[in-house]
C-alpha atoms as a PDB file:
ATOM      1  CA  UNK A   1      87.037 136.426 134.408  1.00  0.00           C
ATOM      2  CA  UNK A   2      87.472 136.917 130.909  1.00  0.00           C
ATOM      3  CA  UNK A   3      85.602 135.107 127.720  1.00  0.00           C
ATOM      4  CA  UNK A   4      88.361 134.538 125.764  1.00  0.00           C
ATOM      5  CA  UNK A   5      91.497 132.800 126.252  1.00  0.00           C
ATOM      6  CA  UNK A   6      94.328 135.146 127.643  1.00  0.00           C
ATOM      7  CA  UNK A   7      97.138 132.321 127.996  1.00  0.00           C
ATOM      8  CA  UNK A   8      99.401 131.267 125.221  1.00  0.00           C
ATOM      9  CA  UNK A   9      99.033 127.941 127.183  1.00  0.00           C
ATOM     10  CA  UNK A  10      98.784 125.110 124.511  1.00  0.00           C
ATOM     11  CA  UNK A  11      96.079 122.737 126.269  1.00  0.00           C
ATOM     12  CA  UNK A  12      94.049 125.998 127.585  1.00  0.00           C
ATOM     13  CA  UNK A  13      93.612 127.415 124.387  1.00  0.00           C
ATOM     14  CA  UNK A  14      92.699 124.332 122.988  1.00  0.00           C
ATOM     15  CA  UNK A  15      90.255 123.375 125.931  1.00  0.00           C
ATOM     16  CA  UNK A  16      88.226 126.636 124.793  1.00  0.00           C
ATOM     17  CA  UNK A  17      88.297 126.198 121.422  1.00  0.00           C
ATOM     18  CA  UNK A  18      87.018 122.975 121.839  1.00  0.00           C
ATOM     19  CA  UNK A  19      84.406 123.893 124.114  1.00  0.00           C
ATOM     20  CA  UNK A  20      83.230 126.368 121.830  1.00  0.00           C
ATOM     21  CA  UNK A  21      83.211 123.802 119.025  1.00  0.00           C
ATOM     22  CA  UNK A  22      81.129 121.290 120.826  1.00  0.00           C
ATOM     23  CA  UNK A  23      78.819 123.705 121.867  1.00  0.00           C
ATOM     24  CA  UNK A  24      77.830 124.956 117.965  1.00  0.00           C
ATOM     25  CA  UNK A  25      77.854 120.784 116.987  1.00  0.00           C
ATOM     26  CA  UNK A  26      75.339 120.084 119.740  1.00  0.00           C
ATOM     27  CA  UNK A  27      73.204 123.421 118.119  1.00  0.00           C
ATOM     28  CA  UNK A  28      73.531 121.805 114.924  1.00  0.00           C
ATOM     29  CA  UNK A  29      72.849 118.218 116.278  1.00  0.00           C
ATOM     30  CA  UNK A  30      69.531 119.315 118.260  1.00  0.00           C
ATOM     31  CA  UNK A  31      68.051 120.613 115.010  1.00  0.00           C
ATOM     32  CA  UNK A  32      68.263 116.789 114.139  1.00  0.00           C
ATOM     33  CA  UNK A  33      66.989 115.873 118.029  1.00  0.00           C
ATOM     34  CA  UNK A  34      70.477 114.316 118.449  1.00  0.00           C
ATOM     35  CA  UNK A  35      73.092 114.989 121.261  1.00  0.00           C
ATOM     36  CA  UNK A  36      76.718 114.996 120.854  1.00  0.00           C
ATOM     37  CA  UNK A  37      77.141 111.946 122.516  1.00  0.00           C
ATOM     38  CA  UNK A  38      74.741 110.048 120.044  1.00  0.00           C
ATOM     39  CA  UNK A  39      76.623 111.483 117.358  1.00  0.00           C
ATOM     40  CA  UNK A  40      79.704 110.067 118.260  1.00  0.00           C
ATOM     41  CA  UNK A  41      78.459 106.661 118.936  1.00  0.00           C
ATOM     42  CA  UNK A  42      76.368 106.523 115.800  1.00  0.00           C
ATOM     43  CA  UNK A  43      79.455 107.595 113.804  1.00  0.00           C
ATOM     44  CA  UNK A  44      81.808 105.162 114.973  1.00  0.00           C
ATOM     45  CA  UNK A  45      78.862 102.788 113.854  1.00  0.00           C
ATOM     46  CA  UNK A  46      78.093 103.980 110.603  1.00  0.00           C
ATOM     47  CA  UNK A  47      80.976 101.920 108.480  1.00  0.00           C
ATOM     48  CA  UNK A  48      78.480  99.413 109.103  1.00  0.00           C
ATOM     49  CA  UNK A  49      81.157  97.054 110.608  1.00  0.00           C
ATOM     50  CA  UNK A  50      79.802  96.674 113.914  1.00  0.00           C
ATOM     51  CA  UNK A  51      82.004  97.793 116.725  1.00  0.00           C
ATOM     52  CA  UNK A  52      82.841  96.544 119.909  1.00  0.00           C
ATOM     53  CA  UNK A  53      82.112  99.072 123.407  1.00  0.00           C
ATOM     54  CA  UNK A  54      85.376  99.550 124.146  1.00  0.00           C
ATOM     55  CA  UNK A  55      86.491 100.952 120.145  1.00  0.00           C
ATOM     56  CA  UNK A  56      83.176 103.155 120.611  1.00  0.00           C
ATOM     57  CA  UNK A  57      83.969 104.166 124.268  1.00  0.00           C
ATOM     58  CA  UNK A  58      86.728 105.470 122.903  1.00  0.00           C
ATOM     59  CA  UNK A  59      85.782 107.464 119.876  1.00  0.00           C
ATOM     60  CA  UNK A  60      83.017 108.924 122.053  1.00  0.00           C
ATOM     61  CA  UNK A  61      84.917 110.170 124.723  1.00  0.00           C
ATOM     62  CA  UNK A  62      83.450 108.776 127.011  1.00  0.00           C
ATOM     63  CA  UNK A  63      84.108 105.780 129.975  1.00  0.00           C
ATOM     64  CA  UNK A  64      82.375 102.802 129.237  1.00  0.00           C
ATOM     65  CA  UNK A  65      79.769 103.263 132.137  1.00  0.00           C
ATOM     66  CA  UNK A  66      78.245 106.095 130.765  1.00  0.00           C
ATOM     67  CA  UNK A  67      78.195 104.762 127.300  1.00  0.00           C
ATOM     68  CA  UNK A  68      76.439 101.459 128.776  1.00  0.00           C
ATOM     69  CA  UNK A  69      73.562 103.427 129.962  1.00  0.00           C
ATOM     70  CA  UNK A  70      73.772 105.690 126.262  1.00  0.00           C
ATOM     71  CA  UNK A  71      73.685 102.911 124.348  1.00  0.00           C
ATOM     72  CA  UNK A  72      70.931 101.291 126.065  1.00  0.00           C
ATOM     73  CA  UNK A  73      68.690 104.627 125.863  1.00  0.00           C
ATOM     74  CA  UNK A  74      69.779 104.477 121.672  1.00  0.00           C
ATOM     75  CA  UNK A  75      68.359 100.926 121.722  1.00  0.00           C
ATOM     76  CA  UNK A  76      65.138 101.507 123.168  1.00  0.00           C
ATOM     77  CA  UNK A  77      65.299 104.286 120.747  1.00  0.00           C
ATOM     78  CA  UNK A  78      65.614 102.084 117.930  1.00  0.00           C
ATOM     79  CA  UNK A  79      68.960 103.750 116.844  1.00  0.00           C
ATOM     80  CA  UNK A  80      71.693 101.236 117.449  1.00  0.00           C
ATOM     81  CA  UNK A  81      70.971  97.708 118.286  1.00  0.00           C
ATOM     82  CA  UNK A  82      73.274  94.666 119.889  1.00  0.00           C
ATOM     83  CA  UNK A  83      74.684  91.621 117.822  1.00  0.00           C
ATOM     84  CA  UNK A  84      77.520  88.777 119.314  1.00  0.00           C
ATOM     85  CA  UNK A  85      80.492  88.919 117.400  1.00  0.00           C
ATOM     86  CA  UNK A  86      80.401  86.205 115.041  1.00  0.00           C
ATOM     87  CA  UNK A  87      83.970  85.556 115.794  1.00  0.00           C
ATOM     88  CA  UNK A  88      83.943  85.566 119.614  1.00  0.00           C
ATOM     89  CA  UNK A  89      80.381  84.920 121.312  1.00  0.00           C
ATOM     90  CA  UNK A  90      81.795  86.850 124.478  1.00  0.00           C
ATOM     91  CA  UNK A  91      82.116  90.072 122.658  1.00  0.00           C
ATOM     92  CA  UNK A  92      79.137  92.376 121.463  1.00  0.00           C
ATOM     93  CA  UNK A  93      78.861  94.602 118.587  1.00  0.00           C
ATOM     94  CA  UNK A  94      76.995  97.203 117.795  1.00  0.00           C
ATOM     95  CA  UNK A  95      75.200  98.589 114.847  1.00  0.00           C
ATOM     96  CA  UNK A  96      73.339 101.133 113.354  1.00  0.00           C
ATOM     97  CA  UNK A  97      69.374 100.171 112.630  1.00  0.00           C
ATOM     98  CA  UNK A  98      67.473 101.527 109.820  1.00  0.00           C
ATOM     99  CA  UNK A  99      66.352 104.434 112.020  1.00  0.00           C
ATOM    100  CA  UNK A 100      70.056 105.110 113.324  1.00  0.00           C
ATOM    101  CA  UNK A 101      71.292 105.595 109.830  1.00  0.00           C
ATOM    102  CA  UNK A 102      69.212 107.878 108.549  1.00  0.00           C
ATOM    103  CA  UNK A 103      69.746 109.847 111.644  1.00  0.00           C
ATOM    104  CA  UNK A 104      73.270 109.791 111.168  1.00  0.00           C
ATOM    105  CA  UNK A 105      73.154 111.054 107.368  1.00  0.00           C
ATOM    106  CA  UNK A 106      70.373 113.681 108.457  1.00  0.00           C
ATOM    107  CA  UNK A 107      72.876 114.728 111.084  1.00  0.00           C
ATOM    108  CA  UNK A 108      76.001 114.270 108.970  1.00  0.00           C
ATOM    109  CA  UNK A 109      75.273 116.505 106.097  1.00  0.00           C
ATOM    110  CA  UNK A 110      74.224 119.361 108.881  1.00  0.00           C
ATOM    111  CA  UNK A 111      77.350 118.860 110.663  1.00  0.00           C
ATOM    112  CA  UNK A 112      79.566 118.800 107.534  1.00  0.00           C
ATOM    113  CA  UNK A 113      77.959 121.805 105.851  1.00  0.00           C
ATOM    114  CA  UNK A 114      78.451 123.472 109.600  1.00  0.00           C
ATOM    115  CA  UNK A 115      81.909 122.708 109.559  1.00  0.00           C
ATOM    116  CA  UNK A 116      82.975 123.468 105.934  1.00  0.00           C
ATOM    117  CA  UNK A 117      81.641 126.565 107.207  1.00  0.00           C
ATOM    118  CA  UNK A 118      83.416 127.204 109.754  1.00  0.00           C
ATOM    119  CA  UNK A 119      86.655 126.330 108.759  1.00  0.00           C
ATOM    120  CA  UNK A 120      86.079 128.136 105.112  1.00  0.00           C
ATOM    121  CA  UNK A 121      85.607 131.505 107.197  1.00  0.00           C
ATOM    122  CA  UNK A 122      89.129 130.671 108.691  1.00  0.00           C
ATOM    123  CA  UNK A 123      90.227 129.958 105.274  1.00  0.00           C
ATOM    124  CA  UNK A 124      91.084 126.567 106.590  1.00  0.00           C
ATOM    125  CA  UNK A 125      91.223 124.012 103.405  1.00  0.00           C
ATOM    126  CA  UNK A 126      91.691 121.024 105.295  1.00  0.00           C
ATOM    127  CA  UNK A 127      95.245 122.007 107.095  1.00  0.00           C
ATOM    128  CA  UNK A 128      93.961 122.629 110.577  1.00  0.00           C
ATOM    129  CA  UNK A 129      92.556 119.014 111.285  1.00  0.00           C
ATOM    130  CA  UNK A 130      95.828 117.634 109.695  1.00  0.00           C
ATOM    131  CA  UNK A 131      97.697 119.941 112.404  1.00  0.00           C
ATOM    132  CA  UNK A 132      95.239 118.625 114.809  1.00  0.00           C
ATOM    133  CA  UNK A 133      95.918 115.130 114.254  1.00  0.00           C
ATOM    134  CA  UNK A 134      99.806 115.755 113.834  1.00  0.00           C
ATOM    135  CA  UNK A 135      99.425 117.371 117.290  1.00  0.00           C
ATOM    136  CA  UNK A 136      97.855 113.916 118.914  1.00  0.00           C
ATOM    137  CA  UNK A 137      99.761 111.712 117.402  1.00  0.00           C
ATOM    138  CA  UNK A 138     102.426 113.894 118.728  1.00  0.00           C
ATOM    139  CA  UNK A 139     101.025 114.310 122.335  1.00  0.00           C
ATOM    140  CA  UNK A 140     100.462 109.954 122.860  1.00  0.00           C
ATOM    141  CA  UNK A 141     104.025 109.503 121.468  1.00  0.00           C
ATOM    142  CA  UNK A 142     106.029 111.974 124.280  1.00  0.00           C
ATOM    143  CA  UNK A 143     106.706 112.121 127.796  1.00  0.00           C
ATOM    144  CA  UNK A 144     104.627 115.096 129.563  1.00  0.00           C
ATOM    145  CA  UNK A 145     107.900 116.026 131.376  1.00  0.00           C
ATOM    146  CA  UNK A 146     111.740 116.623 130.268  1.00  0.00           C
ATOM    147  CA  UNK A 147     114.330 113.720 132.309  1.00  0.00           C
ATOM    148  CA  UNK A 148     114.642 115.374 136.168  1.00  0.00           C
ATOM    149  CA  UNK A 149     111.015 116.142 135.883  1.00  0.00           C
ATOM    150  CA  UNK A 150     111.414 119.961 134.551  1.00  0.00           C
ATOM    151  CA  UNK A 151     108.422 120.656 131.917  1.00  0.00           C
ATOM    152  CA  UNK A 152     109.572 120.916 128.282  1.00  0.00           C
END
Protein backbone atom coordinates (compact mmCIF):
# COMPACT_ATOMS: atom_id res chain seq x y z
CA UNK A 1 0.00 0.00 0.00
CA UNK A 2 1.38 3.16 -0.87
CA UNK A 3 2.96 6.12 1.52
CA UNK A 4 1.45 8.83 0.05
CA UNK A 5 -1.98 9.76 -0.62
CA UNK A 6 -3.21 8.55 -4.15
CA UNK A 7 -6.98 9.85 -3.79
CA UNK A 8 -8.08 13.31 -4.62
CA UNK A 9 -10.51 12.43 -1.73
CA UNK A 10 -10.88 15.67 0.42
CA UNK A 11 -11.02 14.05 4.08
CA UNK A 12 -8.23 11.30 2.99
CA UNK A 13 -5.82 13.67 2.00
CA UNK A 14 -6.37 15.64 4.85
CA UNK A 15 -6.36 12.58 7.33
CA UNK A 16 -2.59 12.08 6.09
CA UNK A 17 -1.53 15.31 6.18
CA UNK A 18 -2.63 15.56 9.48
CA UNK A 19 -1.16 12.50 10.61
CA UNK A 20 2.02 13.51 9.34
CA UNK A 21 1.69 16.85 11.14
CA UNK A 22 1.01 15.40 14.50
CA UNK A 23 3.62 13.09 14.22
CA UNK A 24 6.62 16.00 13.67
CA UNK A 25 4.60 18.17 16.77
CA UNK A 26 4.89 15.19 19.09
CA UNK A 27 8.98 15.07 17.83
CA UNK A 28 9.11 18.57 18.66
CA UNK A 29 6.99 18.24 21.91
CA UNK A 30 9.19 15.19 23.34
CA UNK A 31 12.30 17.37 23.11
CA UNK A 32 10.31 19.38 25.83
CA UNK A 33 9.12 15.76 27.59
CA UNK A 34 5.57 16.80 26.54
CA UNK A 35 2.96 14.73 24.52
CA UNK A 36 0.54 16.09 22.14
CA UNK A 37 -2.18 15.61 24.29
CA UNK A 38 -0.56 17.80 27.14
CA UNK A 39 0.00 20.32 24.66
CA UNK A 40 -3.37 20.77 23.81
CA UNK A 41 -4.71 20.84 27.24
CA UNK A 42 -2.03 23.18 28.51
CA UNK A 43 -2.82 25.52 25.58
CA UNK A 44 -6.36 25.83 25.98
CA UNK A 45 -5.17 26.77 29.62
CA UNK A 46 -2.63 29.17 29.01
CA UNK A 47 -5.01 32.52 28.59
CA UNK A 48 -4.92 32.03 32.14
CA UNK A 49 -8.78 32.10 32.30
CA UNK A 50 -9.37 28.83 33.67
CA UNK A 51 -11.43 26.52 31.57
CA UNK A 52 -14.02 24.22 32.17
CA UNK A 53 -13.46 20.06 30.93
CA UNK A 54 -15.82 20.13 28.51
CA UNK A 55 -14.20 23.66 26.48
CA UNK A 56 -10.76 21.66 26.97
CA UNK A 57 -12.22 18.23 25.91
CA UNK A 58 -12.89 19.83 23.05
CA UNK A 59 -9.85 21.73 21.96
CA UNK A 60 -7.92 18.55 22.77
CA UNK A 61 -9.64 16.25 20.76
CA UNK A 62 -10.31 14.18 22.91
CA UNK A 63 -13.69 12.57 24.94
CA UNK A 64 -13.86 13.67 28.28
CA UNK A 65 -12.91 10.18 29.79
CA UNK A 66 -9.64 10.16 28.54
CA UNK A 67 -8.98 13.71 29.37
CA UNK A 68 -10.21 12.89 33.11
CA UNK A 69 -7.51 10.43 33.54
CA UNK A 70 -4.87 13.18 31.46
CA UNK A 71 -5.63 15.75 33.51
CA UNK A 72 -5.29 13.92 36.63
CA UNK A 73 -1.69 12.49 35.53
CA UNK A 74 -0.87 16.65 34.68
CA UNK A 75 -1.91 17.30 38.30
CA UNK A 76 0.14 14.93 40.03
CA UNK A 77 2.59 16.34 37.66
CA UNK A 78 2.24 19.67 38.96
CA UNK A 79 1.25 21.06 35.47
CA UNK A 80 -2.39 22.01 35.65
CA UNK A 81 -4.23 22.13 38.85
CA UNK A 82 -8.27 22.21 39.78
CA UNK A 83 -10.19 25.41 41.06
CA UNK A 84 -14.44 25.68 41.48
CA UNK A 85 -15.71 28.19 39.34
CA UNK A 86 -16.25 31.14 41.32
CA UNK A 87 -19.47 31.62 39.55
CA UNK A 88 -20.98 28.12 39.80
CA UNK A 89 -19.50 25.80 42.69
CA UNK A 90 -20.67 22.71 40.51
CA UNK A 91 -18.32 23.48 37.73
CA UNK A 92 -14.40 23.06 37.83
CA UNK A 93 -11.77 24.94 36.14
CA UNK A 94 -8.62 24.36 35.32
CA UNK A 95 -5.36 26.15 35.24
CA UNK A 96 -1.97 26.23 34.42
CA UNK A 97 0.60 26.11 37.66
CA UNK A 98 3.86 27.75 37.69
CA UNK A 99 5.44 24.55 36.33
CA UNK A 100 2.66 24.16 33.51
CA UNK A 101 3.46 27.54 32.13
CA UNK A 102 6.77 27.45 31.65
CA UNK A 103 6.27 24.17 30.00
CA UNK A 104 3.92 25.58 27.74
CA UNK A 105 6.26 28.63 26.62
CA UNK A 106 9.31 26.09 26.48
CA UNK A 107 7.06 24.05 24.23
CA UNK A 108 5.42 26.97 22.43
CA UNK A 109 8.38 28.71 21.02
CA UNK A 110 9.64 25.02 19.70
CA UNK A 111 6.41 24.39 18.17
CA UNK A 112 6.05 27.87 16.59
CA UNK A 113 9.60 28.06 15.24
CA UNK A 114 8.69 24.26 13.88
CA UNK A 115 5.81 25.47 12.23
CA UNK A 116 6.94 28.84 10.74
CA UNK A 117 9.15 26.37 9.32
CA UNK A 118 7.23 24.33 7.85
CA UNK A 119 4.82 26.39 6.36
CA UNK A 120 7.73 29.01 5.13
CA UNK A 121 9.16 25.96 3.00
CA UNK A 122 5.57 25.80 1.45
CA UNK A 123 5.75 29.44 1.08
CA UNK A 124 2.67 29.50 3.19
CA UNK A 125 2.39 33.22 4.85
CA UNK A 126 -0.42 32.53 6.93
CA UNK A 127 -3.12 31.55 4.00
CA UNK A 128 -3.25 27.84 4.57
CA UNK A 129 -4.60 27.91 8.27
CA UNK A 130 -7.09 30.66 7.11
CA UNK A 131 -8.19 28.00 4.31
CA UNK A 132 -8.16 25.53 7.05
CA UNK A 133 -10.43 27.29 9.24
CA UNK A 134 -12.67 28.54 6.22
CA UNK A 135 -12.87 24.79 5.45
CA UNK A 136 -14.38 23.93 9.19
CA UNK A 137 -16.40 26.49 9.55
CA UNK A 138 -17.58 25.34 6.25
CA UNK A 139 -17.80 21.54 7.06
CA UNK A 140 -20.10 22.23 10.77
CA UNK A 141 -22.34 24.61 8.72
CA UNK A 142 -23.49 21.83 5.72
CA UNK A 143 -25.30 18.76 5.39
CA UNK A 144 -22.83 15.68 4.58
CA UNK A 145 -25.36 14.63 1.87
CA UNK A 146 -27.31 16.50 -1.14
CA UNK A 147 -31.65 16.22 -0.48
CA UNK A 148 -32.47 12.28 -1.70
CA UNK A 149 -29.33 11.33 0.04
CA UNK A 150 -26.89 11.49 -3.20
CA UNK A 151 -23.30 12.87 -1.96
CA UNK A 152 -22.50 16.42 -3.13
Amino acid sequence: MPSEPSSPDLAHLLSHAERHVVQRLAEVLAEEGCSVEEWRVMSAVADDQGHPMTGIAEHALMPAPSLTKLVDRMVAGNLVHRRPDPHDRRRVLLHLTPRGRILHDRAARRVHADQARLLGAMGDQGELTRLLSVLTTAAKGLPATAPGGQYR
